[in-house]
PDB file of N, CA and C in Angstrom:
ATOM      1  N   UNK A   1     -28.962  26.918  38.038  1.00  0.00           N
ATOM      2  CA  UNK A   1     -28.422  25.675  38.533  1.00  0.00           C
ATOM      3  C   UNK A   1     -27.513  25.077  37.455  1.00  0.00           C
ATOM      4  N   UNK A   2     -26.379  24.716  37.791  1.00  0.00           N
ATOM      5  CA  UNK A   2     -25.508  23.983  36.918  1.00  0.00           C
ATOM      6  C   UNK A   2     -24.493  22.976  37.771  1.00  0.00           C
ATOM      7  N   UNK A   3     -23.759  22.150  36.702  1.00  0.00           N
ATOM      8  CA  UNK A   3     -22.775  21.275  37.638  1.00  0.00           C
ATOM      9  C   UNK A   3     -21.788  22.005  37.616  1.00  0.00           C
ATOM     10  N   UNK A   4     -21.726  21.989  39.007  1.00  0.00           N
ATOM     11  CA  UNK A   4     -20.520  22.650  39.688  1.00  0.00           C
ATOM     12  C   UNK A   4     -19.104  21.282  39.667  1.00  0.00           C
ATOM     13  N   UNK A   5     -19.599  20.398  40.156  1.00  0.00           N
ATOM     14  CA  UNK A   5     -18.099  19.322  40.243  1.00  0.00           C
ATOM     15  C   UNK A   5     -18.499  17.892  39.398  1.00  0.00           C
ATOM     16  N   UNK A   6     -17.429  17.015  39.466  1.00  0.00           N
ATOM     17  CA  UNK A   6     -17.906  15.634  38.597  1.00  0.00           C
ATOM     18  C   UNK A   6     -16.751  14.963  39.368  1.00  0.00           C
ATOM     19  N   UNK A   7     -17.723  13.322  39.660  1.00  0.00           N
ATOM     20  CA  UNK A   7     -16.887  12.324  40.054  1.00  0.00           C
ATOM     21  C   UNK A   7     -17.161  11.390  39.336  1.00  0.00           C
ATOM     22  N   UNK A   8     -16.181  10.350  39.235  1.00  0.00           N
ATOM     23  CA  UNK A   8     -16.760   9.350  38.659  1.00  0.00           C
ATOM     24  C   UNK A   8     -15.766   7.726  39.614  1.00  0.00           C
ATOM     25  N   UNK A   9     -17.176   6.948  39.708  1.00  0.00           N
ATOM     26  CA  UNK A   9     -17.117   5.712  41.092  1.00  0.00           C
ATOM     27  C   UNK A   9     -16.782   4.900  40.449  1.00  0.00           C
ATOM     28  N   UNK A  10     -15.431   3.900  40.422  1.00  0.00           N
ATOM     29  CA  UNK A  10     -15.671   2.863  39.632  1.00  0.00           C
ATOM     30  C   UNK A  10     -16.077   1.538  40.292  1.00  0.00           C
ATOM     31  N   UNK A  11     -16.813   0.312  40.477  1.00  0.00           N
ATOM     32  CA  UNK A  11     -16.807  -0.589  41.541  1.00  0.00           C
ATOM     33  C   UNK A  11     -17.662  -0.187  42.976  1.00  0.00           C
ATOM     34  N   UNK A  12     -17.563  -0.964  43.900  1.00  0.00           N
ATOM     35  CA  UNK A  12     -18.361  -0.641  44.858  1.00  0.00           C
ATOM     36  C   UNK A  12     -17.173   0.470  45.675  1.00  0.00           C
ATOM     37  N   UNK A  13     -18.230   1.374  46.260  1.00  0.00           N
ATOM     38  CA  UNK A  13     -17.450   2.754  47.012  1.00  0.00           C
ATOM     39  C   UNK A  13     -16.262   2.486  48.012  1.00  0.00           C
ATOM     40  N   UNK A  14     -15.514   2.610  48.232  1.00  0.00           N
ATOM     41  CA  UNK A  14     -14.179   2.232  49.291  1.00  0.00           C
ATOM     42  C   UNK A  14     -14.229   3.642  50.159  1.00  0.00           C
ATOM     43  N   UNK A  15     -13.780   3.530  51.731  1.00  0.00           N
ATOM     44  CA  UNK A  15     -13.571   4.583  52.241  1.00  0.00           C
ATOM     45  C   UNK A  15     -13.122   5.925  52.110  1.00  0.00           C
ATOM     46  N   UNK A  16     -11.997   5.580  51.030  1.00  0.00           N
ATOM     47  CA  UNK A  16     -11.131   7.125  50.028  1.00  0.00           C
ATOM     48  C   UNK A  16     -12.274   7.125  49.342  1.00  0.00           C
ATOM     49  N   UNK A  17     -12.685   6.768  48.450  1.00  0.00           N
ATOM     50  CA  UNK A  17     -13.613   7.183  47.470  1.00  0.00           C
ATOM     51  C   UNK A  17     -15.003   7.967  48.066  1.00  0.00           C
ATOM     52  N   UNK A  18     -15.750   7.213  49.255  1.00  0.00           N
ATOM     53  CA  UNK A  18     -16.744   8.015  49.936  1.00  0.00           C
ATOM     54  C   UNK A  18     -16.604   9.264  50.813  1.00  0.00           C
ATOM     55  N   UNK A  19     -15.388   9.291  51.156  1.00  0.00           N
ATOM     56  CA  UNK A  19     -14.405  10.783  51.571  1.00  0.00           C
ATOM     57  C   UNK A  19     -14.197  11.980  50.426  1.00  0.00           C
ATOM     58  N   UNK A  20     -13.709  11.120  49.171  1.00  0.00           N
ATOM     59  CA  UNK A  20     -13.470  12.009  47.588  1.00  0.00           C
ATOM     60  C   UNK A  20     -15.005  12.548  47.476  1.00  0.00           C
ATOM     61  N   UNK A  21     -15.930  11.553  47.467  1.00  0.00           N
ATOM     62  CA  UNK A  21     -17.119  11.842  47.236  1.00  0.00           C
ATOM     63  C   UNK A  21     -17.878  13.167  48.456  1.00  0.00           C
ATOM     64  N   UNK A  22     -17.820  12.709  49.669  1.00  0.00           N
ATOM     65  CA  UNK A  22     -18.125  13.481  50.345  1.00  0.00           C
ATOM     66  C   UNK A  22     -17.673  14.758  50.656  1.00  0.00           C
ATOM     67  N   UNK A  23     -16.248  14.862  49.930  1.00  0.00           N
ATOM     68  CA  UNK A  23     -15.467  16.776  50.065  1.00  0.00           C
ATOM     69  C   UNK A  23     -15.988  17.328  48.559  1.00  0.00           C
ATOM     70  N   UNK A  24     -16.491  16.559  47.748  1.00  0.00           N
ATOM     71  CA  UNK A  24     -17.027  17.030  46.488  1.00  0.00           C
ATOM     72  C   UNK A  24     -18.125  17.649  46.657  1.00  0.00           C
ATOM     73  N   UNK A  25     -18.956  17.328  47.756  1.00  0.00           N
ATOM     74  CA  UNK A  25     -20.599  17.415  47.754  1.00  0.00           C
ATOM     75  C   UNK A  25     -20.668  18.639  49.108  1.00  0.00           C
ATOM     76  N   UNK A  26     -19.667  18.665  49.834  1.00  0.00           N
ATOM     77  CA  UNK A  26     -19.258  19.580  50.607  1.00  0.00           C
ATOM     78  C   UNK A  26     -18.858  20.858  50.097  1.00  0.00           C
ATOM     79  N   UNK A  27     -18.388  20.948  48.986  1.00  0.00           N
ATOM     80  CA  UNK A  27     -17.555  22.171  48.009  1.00  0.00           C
ATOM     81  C   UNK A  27     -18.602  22.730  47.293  1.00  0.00           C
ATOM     82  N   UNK A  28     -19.895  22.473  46.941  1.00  0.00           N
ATOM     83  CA  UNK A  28     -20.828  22.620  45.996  1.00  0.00           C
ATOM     84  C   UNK A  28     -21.803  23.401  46.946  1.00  0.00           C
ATOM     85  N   UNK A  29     -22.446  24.561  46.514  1.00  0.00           N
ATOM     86  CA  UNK A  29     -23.266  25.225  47.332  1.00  0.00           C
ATOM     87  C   UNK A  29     -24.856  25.086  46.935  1.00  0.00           C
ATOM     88  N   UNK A  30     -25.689  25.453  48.107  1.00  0.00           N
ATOM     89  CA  UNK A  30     -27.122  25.257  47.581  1.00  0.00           C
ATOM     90  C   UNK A  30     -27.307  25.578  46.065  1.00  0.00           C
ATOM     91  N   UNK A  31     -28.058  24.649  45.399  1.00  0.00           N
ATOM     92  CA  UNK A  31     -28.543  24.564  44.053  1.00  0.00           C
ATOM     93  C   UNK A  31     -27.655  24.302  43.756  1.00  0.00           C
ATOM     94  N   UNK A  32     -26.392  24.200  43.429  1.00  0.00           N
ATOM     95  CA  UNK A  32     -25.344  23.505  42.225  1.00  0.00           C
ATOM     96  C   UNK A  32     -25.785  21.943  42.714  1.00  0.00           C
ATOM     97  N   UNK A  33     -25.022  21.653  41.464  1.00  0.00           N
ATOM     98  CA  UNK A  33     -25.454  20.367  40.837  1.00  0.00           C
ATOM     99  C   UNK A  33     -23.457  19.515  41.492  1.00  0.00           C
ATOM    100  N   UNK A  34     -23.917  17.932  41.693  1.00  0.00           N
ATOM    101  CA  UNK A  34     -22.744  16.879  41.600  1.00  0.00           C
ATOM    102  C   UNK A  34     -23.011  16.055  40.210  1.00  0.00           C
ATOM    103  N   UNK A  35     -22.293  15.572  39.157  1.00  0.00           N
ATOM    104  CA  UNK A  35     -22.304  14.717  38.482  1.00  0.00           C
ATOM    105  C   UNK A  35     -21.464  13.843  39.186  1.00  0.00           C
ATOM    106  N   UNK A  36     -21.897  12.720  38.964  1.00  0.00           N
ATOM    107  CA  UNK A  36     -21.788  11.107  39.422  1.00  0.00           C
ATOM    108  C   UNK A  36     -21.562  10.241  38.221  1.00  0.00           C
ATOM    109  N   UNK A  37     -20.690   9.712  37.562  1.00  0.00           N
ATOM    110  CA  UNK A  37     -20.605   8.497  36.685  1.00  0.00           C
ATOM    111  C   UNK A  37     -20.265   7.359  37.457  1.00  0.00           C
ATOM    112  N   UNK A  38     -20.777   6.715  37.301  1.00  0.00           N
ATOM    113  CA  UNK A  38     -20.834   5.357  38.508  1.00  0.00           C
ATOM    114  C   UNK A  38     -20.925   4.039  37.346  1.00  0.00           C
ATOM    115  N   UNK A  39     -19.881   3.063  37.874  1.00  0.00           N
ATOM    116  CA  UNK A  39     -20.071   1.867  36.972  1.00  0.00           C
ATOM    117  C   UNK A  39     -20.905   1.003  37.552  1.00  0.00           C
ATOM    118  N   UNK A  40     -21.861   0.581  37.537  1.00  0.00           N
ATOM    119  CA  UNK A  40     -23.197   0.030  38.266  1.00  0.00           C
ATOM    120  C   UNK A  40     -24.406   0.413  38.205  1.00  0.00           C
ATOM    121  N   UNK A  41     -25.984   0.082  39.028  1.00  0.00           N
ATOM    122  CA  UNK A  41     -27.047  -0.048  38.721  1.00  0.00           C
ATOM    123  C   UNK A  41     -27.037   1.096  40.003  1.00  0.00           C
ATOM    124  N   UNK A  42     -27.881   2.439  39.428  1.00  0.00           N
ATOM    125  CA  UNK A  42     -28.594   3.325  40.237  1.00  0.00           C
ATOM    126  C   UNK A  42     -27.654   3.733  41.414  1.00  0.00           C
ATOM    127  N   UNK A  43     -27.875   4.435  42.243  1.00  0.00           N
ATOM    128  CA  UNK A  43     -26.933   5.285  43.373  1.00  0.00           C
ATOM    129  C   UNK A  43     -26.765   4.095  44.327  1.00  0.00           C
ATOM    130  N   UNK A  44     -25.668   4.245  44.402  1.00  0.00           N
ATOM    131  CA  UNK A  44     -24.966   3.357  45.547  1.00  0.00           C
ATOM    132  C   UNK A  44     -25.472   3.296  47.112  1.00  0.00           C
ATOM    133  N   UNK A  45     -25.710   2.581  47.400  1.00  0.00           N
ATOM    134  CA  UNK A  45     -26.682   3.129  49.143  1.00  0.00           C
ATOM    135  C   UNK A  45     -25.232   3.868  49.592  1.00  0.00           C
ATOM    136  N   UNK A  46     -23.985   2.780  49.672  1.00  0.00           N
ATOM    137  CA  UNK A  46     -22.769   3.994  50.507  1.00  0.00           C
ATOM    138  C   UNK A  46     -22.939   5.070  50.466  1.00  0.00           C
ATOM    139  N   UNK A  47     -23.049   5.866  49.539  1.00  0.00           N
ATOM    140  CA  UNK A  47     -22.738   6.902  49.296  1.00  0.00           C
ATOM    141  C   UNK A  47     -23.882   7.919  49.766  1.00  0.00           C
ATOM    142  N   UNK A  48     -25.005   7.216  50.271  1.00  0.00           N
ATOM    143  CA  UNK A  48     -26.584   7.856  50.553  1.00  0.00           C
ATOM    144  C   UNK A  48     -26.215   7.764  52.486  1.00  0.00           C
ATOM    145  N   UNK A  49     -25.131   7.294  52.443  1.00  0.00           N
ATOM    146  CA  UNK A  49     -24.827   7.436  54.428  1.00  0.00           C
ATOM    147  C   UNK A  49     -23.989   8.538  54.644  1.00  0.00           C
ATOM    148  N   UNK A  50     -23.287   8.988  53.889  1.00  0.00           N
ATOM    149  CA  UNK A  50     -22.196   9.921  53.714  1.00  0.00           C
ATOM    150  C   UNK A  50     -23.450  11.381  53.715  1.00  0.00           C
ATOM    151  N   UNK A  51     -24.409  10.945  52.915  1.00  0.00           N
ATOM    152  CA  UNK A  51     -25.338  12.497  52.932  1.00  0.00           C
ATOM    153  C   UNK A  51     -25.800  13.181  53.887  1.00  0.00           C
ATOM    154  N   UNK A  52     -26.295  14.454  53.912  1.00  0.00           N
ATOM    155  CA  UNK A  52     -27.258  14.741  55.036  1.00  0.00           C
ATOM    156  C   UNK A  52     -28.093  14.289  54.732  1.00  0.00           C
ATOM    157  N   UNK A  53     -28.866  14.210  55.560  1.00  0.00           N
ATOM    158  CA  UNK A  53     -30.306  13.671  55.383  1.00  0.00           C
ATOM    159  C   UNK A  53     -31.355  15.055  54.524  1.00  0.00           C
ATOM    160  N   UNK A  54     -32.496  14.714  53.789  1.00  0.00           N
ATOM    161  CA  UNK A  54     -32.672  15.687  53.472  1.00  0.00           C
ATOM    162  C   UNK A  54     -31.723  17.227  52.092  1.00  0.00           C
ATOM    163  N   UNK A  55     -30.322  16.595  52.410  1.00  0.00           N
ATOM    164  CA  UNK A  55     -29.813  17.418  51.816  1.00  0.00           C
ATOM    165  C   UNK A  55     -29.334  17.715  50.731  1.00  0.00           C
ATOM    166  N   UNK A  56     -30.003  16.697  49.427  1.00  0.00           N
ATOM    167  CA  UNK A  56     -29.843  16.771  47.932  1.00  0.00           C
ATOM    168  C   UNK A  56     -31.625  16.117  47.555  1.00  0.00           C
ATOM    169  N   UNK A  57     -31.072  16.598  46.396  1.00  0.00           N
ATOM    170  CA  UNK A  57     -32.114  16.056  45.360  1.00  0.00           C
ATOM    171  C   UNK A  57     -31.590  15.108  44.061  1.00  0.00           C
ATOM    172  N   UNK A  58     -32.363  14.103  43.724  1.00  0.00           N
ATOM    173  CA  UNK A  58     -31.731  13.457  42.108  1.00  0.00           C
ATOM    174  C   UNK A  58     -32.757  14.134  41.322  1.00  0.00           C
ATOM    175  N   UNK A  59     -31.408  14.512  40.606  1.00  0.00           N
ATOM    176  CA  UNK A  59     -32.220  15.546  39.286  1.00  0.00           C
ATOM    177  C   UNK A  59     -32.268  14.034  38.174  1.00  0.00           C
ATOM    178  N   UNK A  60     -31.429  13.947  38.173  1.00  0.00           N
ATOM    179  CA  UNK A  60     -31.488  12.550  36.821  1.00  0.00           C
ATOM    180  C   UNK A  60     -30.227  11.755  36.945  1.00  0.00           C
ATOM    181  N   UNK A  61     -31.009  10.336  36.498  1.00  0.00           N
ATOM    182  CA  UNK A  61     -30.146   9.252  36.833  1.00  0.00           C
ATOM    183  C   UNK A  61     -30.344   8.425  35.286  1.00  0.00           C
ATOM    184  N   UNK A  62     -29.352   8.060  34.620  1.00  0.00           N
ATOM    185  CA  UNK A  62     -29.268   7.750  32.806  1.00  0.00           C
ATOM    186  C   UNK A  62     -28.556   6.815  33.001  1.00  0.00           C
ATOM    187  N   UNK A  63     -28.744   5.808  31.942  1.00  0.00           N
ATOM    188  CA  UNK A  63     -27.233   5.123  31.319  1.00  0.00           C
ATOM    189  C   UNK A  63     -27.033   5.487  30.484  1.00  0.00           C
ATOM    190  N   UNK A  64     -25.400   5.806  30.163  1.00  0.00           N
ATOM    191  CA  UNK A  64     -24.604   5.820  29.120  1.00  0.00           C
ATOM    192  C   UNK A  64     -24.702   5.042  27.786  1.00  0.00           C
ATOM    193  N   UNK A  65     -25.035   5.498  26.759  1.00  0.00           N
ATOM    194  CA  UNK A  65     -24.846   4.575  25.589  1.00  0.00           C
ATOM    195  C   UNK A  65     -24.282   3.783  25.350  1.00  0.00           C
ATOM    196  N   UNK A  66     -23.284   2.934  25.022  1.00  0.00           N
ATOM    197  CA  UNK A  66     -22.180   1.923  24.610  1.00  0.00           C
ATOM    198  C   UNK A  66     -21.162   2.406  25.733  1.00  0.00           C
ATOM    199  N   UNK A  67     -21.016   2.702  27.163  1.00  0.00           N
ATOM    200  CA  UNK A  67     -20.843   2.737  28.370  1.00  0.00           C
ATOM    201  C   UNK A  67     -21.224   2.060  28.984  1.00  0.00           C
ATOM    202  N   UNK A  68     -20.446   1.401  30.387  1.00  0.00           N
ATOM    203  CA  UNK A  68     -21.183   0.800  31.219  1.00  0.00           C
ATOM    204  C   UNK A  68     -21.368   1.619  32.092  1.00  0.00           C
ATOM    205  N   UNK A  69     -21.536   2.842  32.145  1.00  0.00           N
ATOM    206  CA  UNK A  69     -21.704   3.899  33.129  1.00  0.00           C
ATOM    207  C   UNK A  69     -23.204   4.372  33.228  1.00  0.00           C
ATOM    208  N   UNK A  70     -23.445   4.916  34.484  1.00  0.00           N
ATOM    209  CA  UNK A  70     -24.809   5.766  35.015  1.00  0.00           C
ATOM    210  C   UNK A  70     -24.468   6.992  35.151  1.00  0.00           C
ATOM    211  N   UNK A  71     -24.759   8.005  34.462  1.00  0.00           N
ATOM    212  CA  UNK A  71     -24.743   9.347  34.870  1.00  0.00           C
ATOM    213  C   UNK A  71     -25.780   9.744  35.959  1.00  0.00           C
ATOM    214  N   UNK A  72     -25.501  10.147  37.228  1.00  0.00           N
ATOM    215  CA  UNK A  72     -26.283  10.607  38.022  1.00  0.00           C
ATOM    216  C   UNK A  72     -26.344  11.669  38.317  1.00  0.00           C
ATOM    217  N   UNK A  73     -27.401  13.028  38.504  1.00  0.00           N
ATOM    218  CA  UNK A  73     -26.875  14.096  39.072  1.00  0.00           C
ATOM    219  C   UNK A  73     -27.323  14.810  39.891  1.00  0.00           C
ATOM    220  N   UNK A  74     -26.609  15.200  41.124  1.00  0.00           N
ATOM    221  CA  UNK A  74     -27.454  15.241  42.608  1.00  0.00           C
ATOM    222  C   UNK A  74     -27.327  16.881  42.620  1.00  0.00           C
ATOM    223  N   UNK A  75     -28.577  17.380  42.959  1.00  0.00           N
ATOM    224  CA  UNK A  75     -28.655  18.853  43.497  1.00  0.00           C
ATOM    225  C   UNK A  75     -28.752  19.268  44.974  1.00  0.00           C
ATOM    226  N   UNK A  76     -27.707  20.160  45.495  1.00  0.00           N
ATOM    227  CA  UNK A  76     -27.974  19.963  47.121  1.00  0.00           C
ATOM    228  C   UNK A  76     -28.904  20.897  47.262  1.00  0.00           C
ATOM    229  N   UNK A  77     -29.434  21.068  48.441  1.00  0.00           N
ATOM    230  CA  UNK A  77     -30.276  21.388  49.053  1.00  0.00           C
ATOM    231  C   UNK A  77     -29.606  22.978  49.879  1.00  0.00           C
ATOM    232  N   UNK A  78     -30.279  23.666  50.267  1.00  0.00           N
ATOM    233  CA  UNK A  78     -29.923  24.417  51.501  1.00  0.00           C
ATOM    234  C   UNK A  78     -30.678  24.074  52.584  1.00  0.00           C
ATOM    235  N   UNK A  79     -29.652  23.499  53.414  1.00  0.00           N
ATOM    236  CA  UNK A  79     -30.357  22.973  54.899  1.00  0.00           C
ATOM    237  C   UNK A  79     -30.085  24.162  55.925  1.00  0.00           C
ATOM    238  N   UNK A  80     -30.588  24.103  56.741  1.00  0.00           N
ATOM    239  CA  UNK A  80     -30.467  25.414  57.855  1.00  0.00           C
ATOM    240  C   UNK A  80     -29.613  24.174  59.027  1.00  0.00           C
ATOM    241  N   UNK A  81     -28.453  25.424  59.042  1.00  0.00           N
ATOM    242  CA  UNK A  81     -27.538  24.649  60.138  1.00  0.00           C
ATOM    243  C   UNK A  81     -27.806  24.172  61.343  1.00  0.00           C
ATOM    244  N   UNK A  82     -27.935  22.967  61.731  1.00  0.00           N
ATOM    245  CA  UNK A  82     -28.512  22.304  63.105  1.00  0.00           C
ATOM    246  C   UNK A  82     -27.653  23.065  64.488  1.00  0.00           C
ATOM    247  N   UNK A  83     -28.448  23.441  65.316  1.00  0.00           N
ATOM    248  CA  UNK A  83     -28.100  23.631  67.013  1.00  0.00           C
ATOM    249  C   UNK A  83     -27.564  22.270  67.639  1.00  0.00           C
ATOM    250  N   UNK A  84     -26.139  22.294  67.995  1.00  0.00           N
ATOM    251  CA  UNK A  84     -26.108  20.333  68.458  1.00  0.00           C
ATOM    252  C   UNK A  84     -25.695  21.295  69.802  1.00  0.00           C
ATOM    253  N   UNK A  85     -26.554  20.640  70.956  1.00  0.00           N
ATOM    254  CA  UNK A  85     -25.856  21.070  72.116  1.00  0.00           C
ATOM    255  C   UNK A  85     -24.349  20.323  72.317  1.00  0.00           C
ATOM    256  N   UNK A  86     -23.834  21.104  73.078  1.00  0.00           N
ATOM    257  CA  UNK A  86     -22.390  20.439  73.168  1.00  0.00           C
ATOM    258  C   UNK A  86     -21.311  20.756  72.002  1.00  0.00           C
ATOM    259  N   UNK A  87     -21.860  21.229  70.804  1.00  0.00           N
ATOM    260  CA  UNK A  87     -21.344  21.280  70.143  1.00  0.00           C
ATOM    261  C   UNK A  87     -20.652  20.186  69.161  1.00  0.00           C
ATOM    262  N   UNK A  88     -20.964  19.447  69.829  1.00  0.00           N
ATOM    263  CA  UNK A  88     -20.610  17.678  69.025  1.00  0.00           C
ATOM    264  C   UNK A  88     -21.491  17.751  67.473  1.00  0.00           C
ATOM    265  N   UNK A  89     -20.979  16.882  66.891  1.00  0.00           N
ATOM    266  CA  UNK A  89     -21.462  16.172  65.555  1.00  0.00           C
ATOM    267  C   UNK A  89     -22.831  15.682  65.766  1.00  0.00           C
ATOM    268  N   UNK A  90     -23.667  16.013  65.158  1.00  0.00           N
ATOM    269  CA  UNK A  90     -24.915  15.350  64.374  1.00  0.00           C
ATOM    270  C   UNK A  90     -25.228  14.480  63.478  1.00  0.00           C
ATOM    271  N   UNK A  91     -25.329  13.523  63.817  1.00  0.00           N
ATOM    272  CA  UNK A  91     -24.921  12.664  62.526  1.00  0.00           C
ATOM    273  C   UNK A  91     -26.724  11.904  62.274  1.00  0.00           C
ATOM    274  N   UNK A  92     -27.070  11.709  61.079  1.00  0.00           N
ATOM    275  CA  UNK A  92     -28.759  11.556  60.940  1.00  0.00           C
ATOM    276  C   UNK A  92     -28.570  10.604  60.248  1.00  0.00           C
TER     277      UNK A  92
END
């Protein structure tokens, strides 16, 4: 397991940014790792709607020394691909 990608959030999440975030976490395969530097307190809920459900883990969440940053770092999961009748979106 290693980090595969790194983002870093500045402020509360904006629609581009939870999109940036969400093709990052999309690109990363079971077991690789996302680093997250986030200027703020602990994982952003936004960014926990954008997830699958189920489909990461927090390996570790730090502050930065003489930073105002949180290093966070999320491990995905391998989920088994959902049956949606219709073929439509699943959204959990």
């Amino acid at each position: 397991m290693q980090i595969k990608k790194k983002i870093r959030i500045e402020g509360l999440p904006d629609p581009f940014t939870l999109l940036k975030f969400s093709q990052a976490f999309r690109e990363i395969g079971p077991g690789d790792q996302l680093e997250i530097l986030y200027e703020g307190e602990g994982l952003p809920a936004e960014l926990l709607k954008v997830m699958p459900k189920g489909g990461f883990t927090v390996i570790t969440e730090q502050k930065l020394k003489d930073e105002p940053l949180v290093r966070i770092i999320l491990e995905k999961k391998d989920i088994p691909a959902m049956d949606v009748p219709g073929g439509g979106c699943q959204c959990l």
